[in-house]
C-alpha atoms as a PDB file:
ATOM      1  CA  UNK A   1       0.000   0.000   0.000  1.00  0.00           C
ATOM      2  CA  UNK A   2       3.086   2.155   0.846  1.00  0.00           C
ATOM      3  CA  UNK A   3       4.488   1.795  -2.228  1.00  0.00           C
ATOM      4  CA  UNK A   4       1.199   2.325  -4.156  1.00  0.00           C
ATOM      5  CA  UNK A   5       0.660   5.849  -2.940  1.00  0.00           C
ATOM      6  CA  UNK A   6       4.605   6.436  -2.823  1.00  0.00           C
ATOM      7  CA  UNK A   7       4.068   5.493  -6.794  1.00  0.00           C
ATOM      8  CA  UNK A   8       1.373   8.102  -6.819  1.00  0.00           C
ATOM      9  CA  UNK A   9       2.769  11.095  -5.357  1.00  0.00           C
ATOM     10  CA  UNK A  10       5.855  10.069  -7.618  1.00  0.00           C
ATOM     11  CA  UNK A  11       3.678  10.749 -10.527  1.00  0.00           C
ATOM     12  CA  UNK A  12       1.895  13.339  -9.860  1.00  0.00           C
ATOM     13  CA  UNK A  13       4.709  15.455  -8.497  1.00  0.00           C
ATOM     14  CA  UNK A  14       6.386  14.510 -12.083  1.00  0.00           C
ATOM     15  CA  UNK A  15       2.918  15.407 -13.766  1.00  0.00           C
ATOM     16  CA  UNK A  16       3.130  18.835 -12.037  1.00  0.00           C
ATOM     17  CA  UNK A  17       6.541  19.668 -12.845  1.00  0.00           C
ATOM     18  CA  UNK A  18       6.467  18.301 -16.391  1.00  0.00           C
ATOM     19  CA  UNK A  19       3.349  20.924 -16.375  1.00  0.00           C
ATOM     20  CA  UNK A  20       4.974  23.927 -15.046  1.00  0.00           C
ATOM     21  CA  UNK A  21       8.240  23.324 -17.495  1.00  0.00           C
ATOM     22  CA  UNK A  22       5.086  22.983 -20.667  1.00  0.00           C
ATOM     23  CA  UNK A  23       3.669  26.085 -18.856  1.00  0.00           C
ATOM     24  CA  UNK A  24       7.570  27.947 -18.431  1.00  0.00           C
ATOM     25  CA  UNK A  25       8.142  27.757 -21.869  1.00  0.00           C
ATOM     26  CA  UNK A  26       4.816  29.233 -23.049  1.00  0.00           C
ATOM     27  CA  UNK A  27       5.289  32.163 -20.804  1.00  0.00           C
ATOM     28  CA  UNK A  28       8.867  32.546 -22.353  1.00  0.00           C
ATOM     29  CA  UNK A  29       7.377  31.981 -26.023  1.00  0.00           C
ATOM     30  CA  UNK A  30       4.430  34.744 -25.049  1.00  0.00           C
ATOM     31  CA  UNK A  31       6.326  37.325 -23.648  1.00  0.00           C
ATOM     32  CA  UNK A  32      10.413  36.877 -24.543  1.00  0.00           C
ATOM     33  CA  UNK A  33      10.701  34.867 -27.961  1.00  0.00           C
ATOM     34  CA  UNK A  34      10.800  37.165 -30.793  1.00  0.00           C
ATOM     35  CA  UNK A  35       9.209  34.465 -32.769  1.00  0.00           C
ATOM     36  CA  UNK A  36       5.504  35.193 -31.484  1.00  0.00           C
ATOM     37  CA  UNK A  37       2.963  37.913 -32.163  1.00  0.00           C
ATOM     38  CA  UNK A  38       2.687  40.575 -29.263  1.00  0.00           C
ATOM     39  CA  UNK A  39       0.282  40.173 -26.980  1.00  0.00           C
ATOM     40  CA  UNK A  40      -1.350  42.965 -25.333  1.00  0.00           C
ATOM     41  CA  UNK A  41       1.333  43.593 -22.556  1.00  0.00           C
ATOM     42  CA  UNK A  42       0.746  47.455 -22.760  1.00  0.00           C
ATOM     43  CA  UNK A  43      -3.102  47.682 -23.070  1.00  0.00           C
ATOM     44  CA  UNK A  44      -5.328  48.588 -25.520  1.00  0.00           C
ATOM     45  CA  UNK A  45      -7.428  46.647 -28.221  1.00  0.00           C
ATOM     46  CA  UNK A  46      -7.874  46.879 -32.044  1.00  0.00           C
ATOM     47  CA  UNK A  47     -11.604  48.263 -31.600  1.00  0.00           C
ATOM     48  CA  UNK A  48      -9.850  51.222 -29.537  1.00  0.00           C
ATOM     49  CA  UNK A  49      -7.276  51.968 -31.850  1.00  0.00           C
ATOM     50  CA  UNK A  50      -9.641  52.126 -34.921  1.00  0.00           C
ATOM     51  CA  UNK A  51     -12.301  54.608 -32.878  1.00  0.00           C
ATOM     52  CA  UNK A  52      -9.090  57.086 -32.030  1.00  0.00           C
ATOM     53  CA  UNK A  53      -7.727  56.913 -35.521  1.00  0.00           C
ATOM     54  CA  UNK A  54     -11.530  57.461 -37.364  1.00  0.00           C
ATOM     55  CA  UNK A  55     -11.662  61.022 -35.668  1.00  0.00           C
ATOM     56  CA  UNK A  56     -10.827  63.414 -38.134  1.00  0.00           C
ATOM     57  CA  UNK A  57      -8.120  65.501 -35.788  1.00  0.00           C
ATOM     58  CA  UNK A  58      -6.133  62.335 -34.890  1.00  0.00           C
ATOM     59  CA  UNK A  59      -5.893  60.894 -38.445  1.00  0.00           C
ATOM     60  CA  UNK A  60      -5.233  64.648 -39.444  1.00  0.00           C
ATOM     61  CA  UNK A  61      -2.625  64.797 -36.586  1.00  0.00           C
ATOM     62  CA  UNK A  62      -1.141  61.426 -37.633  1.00  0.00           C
ATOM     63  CA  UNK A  63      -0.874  62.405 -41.293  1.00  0.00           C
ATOM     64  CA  UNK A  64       1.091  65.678 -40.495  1.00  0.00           C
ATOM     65  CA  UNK A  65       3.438  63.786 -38.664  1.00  0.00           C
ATOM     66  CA  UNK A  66       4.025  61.029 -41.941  1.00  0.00           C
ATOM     67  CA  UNK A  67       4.592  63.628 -44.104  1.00  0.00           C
ATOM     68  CA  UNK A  68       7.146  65.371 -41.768  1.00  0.00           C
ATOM     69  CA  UNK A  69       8.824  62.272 -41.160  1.00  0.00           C
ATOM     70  CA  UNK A  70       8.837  61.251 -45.317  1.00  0.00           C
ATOM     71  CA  UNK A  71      10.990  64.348 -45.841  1.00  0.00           C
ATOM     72  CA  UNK A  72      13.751  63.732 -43.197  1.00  0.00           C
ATOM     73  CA  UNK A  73      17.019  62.009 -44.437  1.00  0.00           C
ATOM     74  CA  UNK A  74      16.848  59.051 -42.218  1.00  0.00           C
ATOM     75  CA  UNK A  75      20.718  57.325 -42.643  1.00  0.00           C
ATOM     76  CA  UNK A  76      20.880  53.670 -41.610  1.00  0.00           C
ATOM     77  CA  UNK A  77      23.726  52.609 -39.508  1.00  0.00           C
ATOM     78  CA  UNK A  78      24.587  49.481 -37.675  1.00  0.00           C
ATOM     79  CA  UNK A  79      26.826  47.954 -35.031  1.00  0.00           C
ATOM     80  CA  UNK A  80      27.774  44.713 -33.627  1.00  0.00           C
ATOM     81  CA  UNK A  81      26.777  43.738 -30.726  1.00  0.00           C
ATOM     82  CA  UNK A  82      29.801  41.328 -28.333  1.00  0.00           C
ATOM     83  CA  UNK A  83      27.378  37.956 -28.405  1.00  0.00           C
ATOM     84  CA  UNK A  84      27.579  38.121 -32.170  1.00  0.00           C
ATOM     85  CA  UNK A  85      24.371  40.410 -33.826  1.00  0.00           C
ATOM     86  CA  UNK A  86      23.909  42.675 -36.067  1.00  0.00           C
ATOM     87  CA  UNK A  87      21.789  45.903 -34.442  1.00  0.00           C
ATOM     88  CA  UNK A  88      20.196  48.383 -36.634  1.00  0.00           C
ATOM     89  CA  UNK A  89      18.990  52.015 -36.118  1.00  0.00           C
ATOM     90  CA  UNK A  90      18.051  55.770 -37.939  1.00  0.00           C
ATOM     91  CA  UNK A  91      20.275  57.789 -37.869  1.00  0.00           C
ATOM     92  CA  UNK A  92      18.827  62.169 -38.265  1.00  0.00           C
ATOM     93  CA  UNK A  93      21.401  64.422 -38.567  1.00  0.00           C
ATOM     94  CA  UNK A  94      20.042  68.064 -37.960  1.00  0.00           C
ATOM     95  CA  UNK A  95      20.084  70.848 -40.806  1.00  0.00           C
ATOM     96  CA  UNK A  96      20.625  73.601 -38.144  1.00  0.00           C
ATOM     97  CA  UNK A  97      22.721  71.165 -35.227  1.00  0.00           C
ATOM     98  CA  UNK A  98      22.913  72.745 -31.323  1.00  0.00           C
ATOM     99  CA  UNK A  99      26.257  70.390 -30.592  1.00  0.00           C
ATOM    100  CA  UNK A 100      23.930  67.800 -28.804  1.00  0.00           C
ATOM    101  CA  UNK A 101      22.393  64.076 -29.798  1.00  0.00           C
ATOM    102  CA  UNK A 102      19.264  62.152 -28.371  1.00  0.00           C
ATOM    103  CA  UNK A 103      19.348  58.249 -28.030  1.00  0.00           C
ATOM    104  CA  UNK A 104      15.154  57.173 -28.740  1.00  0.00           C
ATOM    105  CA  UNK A 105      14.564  53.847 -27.236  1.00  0.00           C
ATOM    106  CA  UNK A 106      11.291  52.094 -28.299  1.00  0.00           C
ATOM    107  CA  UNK A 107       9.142  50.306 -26.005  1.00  0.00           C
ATOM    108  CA  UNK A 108       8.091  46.206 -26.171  1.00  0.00           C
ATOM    109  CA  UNK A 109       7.514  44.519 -29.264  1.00  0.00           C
ATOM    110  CA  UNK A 110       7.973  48.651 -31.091  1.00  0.00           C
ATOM    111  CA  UNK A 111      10.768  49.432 -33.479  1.00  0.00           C
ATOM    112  CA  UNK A 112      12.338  52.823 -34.428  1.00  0.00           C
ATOM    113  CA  UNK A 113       9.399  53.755 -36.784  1.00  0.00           C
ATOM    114  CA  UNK A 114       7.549  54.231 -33.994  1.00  0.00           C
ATOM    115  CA  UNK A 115       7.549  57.685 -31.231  1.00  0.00           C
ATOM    116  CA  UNK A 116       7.284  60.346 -34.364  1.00  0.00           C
ATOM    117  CA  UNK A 117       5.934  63.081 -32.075  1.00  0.00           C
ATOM    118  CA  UNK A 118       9.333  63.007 -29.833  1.00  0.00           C
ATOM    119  CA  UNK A 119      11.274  63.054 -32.394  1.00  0.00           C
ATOM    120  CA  UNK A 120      10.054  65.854 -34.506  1.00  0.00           C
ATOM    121  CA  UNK A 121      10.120  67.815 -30.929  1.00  0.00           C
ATOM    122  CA  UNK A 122      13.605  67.181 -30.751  1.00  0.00           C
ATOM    123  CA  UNK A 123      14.979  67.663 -34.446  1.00  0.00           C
ATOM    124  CA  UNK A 124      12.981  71.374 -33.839  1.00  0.00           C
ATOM    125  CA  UNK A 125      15.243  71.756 -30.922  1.00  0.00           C
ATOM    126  CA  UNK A 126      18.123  70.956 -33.297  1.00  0.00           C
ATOM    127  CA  UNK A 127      19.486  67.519 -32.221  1.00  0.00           C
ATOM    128  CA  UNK A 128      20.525  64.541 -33.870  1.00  0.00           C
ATOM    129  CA  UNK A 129      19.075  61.313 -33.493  1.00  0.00           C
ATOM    130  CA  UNK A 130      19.609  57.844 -33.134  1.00  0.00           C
ATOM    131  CA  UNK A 131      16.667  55.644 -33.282  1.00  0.00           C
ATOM    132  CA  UNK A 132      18.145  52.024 -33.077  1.00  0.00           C
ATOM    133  CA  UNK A 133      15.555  48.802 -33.086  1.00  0.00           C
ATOM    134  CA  UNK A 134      16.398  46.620 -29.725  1.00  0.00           C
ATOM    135  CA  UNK A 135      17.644  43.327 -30.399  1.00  0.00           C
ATOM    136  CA  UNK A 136      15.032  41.178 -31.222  1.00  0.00           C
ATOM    137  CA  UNK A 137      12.946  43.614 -32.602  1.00  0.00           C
ATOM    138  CA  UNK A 138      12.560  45.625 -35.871  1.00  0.00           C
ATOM    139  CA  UNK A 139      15.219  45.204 -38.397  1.00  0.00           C
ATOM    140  CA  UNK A 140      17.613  43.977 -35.591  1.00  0.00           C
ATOM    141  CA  UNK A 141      19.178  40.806 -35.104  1.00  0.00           C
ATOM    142  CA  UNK A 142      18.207  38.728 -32.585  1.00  0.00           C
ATOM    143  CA  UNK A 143      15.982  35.663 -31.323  1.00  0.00           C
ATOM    144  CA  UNK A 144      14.595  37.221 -27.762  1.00  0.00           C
ATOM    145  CA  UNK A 145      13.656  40.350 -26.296  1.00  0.00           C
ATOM    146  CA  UNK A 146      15.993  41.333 -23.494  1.00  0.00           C
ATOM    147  CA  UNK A 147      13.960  44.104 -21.724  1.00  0.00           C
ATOM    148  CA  UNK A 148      16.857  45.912 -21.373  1.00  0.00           C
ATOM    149  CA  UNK A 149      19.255  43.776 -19.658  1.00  0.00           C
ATOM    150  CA  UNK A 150      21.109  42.683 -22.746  1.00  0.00           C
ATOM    151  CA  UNK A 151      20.154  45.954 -24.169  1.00  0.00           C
ATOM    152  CA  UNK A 152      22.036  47.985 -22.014  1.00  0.00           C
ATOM    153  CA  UNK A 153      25.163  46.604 -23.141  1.00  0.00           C
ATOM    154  CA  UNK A 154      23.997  46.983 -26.708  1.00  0.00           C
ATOM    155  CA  UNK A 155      23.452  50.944 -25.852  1.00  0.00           C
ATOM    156  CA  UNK A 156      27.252  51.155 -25.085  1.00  0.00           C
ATOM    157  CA  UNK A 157      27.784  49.867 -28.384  1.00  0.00           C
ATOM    158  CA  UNK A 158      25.523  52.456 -30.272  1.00  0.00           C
ATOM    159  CA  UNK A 159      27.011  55.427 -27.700  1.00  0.00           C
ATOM    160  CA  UNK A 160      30.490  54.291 -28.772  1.00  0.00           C
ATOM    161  CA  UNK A 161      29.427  54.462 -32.466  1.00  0.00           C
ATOM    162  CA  UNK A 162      28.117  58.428 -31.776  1.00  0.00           C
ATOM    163  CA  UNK A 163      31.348  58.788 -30.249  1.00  0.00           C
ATOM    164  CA  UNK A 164      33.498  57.349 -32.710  1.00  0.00           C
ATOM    165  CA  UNK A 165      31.620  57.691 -36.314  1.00  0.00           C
ATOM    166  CA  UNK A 166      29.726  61.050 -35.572  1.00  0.00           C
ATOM    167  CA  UNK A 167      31.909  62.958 -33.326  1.00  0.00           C
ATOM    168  CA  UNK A 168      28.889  63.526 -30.748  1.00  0.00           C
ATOM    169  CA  UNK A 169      30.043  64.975 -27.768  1.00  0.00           C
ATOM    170  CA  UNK A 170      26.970  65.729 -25.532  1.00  0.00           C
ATOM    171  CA  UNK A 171      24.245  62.489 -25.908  1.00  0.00           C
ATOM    172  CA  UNK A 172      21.384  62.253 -24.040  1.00  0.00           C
ATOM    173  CA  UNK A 173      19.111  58.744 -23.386  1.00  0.00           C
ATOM    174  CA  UNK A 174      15.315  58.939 -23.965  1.00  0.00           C
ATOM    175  CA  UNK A 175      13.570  56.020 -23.241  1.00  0.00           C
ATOM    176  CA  UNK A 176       9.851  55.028 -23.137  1.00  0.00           C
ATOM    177  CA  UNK A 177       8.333  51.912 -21.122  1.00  0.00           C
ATOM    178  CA  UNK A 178      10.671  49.010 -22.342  1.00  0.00           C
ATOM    179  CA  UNK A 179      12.759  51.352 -23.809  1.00  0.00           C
ATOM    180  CA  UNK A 180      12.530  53.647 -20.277  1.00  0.00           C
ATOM    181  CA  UNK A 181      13.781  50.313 -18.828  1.00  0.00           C
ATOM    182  CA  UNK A 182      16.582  49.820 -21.128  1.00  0.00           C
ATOM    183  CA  UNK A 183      18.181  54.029 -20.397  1.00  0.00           C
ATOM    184  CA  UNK A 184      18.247  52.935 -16.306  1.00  0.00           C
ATOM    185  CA  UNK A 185      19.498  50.072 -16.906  1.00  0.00           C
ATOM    186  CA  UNK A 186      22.552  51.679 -18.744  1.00  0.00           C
ATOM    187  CA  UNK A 187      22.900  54.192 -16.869  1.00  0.00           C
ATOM    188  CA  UNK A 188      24.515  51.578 -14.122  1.00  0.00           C
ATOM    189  CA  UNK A 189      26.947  51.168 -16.886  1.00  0.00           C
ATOM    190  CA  UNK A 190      30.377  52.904 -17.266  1.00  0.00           C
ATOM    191  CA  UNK A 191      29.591  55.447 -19.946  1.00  0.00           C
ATOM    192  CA  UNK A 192      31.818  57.717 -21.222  1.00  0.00           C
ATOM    193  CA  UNK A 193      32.035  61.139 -20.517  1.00  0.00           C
ATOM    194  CA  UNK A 194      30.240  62.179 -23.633  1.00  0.00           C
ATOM    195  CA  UNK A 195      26.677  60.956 -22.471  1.00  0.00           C
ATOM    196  CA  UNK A 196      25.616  63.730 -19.950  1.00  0.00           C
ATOM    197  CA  UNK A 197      22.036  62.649 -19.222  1.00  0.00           C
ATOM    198  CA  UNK A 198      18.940  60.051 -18.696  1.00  0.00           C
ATOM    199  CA  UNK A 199      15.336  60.797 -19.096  1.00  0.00           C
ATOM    200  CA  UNK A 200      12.691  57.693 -18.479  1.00  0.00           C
ATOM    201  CA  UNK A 201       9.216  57.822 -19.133  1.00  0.00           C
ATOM    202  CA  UNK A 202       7.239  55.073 -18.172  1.00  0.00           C
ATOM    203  CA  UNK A 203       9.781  52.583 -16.855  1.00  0.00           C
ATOM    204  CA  UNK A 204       9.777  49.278 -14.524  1.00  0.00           C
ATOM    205  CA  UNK A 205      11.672  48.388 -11.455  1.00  0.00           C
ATOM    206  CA  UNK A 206      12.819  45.393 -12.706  1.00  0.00           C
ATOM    207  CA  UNK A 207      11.712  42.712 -15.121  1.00  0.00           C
ATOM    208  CA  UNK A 208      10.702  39.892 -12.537  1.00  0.00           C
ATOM    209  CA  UNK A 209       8.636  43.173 -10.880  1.00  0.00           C
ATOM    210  CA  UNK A 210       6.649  44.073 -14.225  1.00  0.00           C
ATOM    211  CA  UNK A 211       6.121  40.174 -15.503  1.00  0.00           C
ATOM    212  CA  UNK A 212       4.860  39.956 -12.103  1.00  0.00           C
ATOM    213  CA  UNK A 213       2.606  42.650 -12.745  1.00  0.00           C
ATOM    214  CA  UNK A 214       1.469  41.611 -15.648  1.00  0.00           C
ATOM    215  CA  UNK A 215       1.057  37.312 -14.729  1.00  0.00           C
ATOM    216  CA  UNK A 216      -2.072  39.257 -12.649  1.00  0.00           C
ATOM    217  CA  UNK A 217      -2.970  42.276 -15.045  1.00  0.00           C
ATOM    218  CA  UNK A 218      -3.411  39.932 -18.154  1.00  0.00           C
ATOM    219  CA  UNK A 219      -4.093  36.087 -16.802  1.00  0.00           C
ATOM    220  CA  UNK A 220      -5.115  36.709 -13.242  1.00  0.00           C
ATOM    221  CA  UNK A 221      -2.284  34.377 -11.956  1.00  0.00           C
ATOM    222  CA  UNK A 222      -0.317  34.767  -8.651  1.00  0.00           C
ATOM    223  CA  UNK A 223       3.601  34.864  -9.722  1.00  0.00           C
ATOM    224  CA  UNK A 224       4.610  31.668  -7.721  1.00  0.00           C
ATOM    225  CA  UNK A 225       5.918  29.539  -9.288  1.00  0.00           C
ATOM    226  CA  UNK A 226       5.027  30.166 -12.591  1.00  0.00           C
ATOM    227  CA  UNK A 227       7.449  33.101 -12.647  1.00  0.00           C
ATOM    228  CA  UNK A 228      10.352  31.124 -11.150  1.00  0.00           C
ATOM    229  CA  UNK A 229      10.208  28.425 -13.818  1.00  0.00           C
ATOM    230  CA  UNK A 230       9.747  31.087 -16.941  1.00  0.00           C
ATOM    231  CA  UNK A 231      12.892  32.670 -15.432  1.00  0.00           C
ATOM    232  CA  UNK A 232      14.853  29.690 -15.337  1.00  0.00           C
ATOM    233  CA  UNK A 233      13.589  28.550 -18.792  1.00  0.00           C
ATOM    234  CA  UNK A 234      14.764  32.061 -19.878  1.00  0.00           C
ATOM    235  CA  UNK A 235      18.213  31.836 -18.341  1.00  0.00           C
ATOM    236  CA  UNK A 236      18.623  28.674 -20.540  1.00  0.00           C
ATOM    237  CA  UNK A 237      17.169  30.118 -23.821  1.00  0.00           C
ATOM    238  CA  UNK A 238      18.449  33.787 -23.573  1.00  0.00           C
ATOM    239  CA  UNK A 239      21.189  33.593 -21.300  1.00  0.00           C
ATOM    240  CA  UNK A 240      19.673  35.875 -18.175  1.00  0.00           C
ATOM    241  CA  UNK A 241      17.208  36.022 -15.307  1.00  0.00           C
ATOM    242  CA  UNK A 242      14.303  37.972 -14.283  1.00  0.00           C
ATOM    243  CA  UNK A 243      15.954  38.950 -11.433  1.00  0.00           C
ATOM    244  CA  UNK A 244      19.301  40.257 -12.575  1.00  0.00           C
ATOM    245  CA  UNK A 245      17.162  42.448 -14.988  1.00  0.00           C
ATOM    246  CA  UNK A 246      16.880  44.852 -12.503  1.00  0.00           C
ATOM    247  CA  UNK A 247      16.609  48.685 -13.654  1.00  0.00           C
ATOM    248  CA  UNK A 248      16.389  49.676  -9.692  1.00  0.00           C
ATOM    249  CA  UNK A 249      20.042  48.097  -9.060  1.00  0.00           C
ATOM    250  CA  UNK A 250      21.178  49.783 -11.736  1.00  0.00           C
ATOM    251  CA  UNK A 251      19.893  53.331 -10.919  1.00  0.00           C
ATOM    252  CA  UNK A 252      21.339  52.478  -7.809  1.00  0.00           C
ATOM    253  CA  UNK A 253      25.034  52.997  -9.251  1.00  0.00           C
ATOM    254  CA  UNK A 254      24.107  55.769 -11.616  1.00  0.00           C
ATOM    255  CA  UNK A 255      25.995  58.612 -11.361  1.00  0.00           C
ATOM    256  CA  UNK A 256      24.149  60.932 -14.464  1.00  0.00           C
ATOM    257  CA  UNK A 257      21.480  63.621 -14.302  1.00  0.00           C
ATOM    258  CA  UNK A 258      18.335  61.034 -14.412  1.00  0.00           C
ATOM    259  CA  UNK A 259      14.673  62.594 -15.113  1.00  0.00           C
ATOM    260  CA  UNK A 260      12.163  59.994 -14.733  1.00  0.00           C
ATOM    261  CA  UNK A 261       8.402  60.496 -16.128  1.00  0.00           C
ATOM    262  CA  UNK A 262       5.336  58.653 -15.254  1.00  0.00           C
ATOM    263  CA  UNK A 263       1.368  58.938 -15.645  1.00  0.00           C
ATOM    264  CA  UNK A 264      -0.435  58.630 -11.968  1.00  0.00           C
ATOM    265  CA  UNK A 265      -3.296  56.688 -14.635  1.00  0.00           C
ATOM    266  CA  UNK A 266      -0.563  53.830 -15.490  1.00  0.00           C
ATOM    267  CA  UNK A 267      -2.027  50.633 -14.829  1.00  0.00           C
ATOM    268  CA  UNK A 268       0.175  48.593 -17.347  1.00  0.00           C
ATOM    269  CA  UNK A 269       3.620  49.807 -15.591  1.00  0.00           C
ATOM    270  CA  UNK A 270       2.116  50.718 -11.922  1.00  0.00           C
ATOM    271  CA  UNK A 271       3.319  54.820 -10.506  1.00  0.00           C
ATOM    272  CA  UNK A 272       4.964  53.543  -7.217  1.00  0.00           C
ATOM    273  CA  UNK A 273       7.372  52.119  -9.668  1.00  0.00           C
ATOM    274  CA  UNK A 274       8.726  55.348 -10.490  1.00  0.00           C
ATOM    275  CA  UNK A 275       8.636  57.009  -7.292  1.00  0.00           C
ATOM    276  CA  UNK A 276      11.138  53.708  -5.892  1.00  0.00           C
ATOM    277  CA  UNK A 277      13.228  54.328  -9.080  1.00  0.00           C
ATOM    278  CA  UNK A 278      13.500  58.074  -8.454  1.00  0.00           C
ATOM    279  CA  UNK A 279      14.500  57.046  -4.469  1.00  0.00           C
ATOM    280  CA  UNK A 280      17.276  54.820  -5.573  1.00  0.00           C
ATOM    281  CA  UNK A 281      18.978  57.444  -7.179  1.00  0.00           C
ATOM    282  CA  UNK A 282      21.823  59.168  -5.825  1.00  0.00           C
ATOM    283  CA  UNK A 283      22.576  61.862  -8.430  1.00  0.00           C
ATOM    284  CA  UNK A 284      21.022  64.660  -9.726  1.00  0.00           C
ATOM    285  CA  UNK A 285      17.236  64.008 -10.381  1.00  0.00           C
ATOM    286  CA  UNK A 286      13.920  65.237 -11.134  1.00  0.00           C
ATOM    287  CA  UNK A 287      10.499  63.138 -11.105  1.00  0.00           C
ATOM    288  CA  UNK A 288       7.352  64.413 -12.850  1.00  0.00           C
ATOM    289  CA  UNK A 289       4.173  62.693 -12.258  1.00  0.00           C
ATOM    290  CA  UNK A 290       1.511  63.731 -15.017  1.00  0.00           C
ATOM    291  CA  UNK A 291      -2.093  63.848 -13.739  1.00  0.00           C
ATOM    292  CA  UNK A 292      -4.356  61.944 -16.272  1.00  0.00           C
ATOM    293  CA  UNK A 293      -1.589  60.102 -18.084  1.00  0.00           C
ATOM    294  CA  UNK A 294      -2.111  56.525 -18.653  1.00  0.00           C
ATOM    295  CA  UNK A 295       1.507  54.308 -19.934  1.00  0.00           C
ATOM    296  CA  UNK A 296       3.321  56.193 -22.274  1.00  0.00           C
ATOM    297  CA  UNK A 297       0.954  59.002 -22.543  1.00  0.00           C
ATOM    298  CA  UNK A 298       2.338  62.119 -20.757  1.00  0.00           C
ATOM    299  CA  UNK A 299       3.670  63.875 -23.540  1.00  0.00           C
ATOM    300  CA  UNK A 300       0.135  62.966 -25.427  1.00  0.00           C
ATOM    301  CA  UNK A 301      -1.330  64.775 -22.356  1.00  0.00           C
ATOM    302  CA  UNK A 302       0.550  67.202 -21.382  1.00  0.00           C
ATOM    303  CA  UNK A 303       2.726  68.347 -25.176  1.00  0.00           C
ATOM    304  CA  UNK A 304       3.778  71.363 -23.878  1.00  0.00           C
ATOM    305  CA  UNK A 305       4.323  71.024 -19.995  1.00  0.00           C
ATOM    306  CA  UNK A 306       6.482  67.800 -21.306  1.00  0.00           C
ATOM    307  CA  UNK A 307       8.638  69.846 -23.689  1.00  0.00           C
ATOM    308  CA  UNK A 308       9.103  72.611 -21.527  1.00  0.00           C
ATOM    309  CA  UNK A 309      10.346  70.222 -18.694  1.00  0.00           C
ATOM    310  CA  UNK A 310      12.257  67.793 -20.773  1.00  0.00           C
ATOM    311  CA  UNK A 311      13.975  71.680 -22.107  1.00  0.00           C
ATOM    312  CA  UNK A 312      14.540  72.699 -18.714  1.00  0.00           C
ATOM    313  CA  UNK A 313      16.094  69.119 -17.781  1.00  0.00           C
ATOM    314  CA  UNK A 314      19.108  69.244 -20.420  1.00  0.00           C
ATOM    315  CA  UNK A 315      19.580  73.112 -19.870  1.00  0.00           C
ATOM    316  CA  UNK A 316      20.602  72.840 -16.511  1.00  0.00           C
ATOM    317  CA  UNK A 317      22.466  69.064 -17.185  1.00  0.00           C
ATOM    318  CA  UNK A 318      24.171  71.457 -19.671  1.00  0.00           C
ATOM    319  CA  UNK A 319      24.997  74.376 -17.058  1.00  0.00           C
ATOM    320  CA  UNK A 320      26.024  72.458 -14.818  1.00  0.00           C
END
């Protein structure tokens, strides 16, 4: 009889882990493999999308921005990346330059077609820009999406290429959500002297934090231990954990001028997030909380307010 139920447990404790390594590697294909479609990790639905873009402002809006964007002399440049890829980006190189370059990094499953509206704002303001497309994403290399852990390394890469190709010598890092992420968790990084700022809008603690976040958001599943196992599957198929992805350690050792953004609506990419991420930081530093903003959508909000701050920001990085 022992045996019998000794038998039993056997197999059902094999049963259950053979189920949470089937269930691991889903999460992993969902939310880290390049491979799949994205899924709706920051909000919104197709029905949504169509009812904003049928109003005649926002398609007029969205038009005006195409047509600025069609006459800009986008160059395309590429670097290497140490574990072997080949990263892509747009490079914009100012008709009337002020001596300083912006860094756009895209958010999750986005690519450097995407934040048009920033970018026009700063080509007005006479920067250059590099818009590159994170690994695993856009015309990158790449078979997984590092939310900014691998990417931060990458970012070195495309600094070094400003440095050395382009003769930059004042960059600053703009990054939104994922892309928010990816500028704190460089910033941990020894940069060169050359990159004299960070701005963050919309970024996550860390990634085992935000998957966390989203296990309930999207599926309405506690973390444990569905989150352990994805992050061990993902330190076997893309070389890192959740837990080392960690933009809060990293801000921790930051030594730049950091302004971090976030909308008090943000239910994707919770606020408190950015209020520990603007405690952890031991240099200069500004937080602005927009009131109304959901994820990604304080300059949407607040255009002008966001430009005049993000102005005031690099002035005084640059005065002092």
């Amino acid at each position: 009889m022992k045996k019998r139920i000794a038998w039993i447990m056997s197999s059902l404790l094999l049963l259950l882990m053979v189920g949470l390594i089937v269930a691991g590697n889903y999460f992993y294909d969902v939310a880290i493999n390049r491979s799949n479609e994205a899924i709706e990790l920051y909000g919104g639905t197709e029905e949504a999308v169509e009812a904003v873009s049928a109003l005649e402002e926002e398609q007029k809006r969205l038009e005006e921005l195409r047509n600025w964007t069609r006459k800009r002399n986008f160059e395309s440049v590429e670097v290497e990346t140490e574990d072997g890829l080949t990263l892509r980006a747009q490079y914009l190189e100012n008709e009337s330059p002020n001596g300083k370059v912006v860094i756009l990094a895209h958010g999750y499953k986005g690519n450097s077609e995407q934040m048009p509206e920033i970018t026009r704002f700063y080509y007005e303001e006479g920067y250059n820009i590099l818009k590159p497309d994170a690994r695993g994403h856009g015309k990158s290399e790449g078979d997984y999406i590092g939310y900014g852990w691998d990417d931060r390394l990458d970012y070195k890469e495309w600094i070094n290429l400003l440095i050395n190709e382009k003769d930059e010598k004042s960059i600053f890092l703009h990054g939104f959500s994922m892309g928010a992420a990816t500028v704190l968790m460089t910033s941990g990084e020894d940069l060169p002297e050359e990159v004299k700022g960070i701005i963050a809008d919309s970024g996550y603690t860390s990634l085992k934090e935000e998957l966390t976040h989203q296990l309930n958001y999207l599926y309405r599943l506690p973390a444990f231990p569905i989150m352990e196992i994805t992050s061990v599957v993902t330190k076997v198929r893309a070389g890192y954990t959740f837990s080392e992805a960690s933009a809060l350690d990293q801000v921790k050792k930051n030594k730049l001028p950091l302004f971090i953004i976030h909308g008090d609506q943000d239910e994707l990419v919770p606020t408190e997030m950015a209020n520990r991420l603007y405690e952890a930081s031991n240099s200069m530093k500004e937080l602005w909380i927009v009131p109304g903003a959901g994820h990604t959508e304080g300059f949407t909000v607040e255009e002008e307010e966001y430009k005049k701050r993000v102005k005031g920001f690099i002035e005084k990085v640059m005065n002092s």
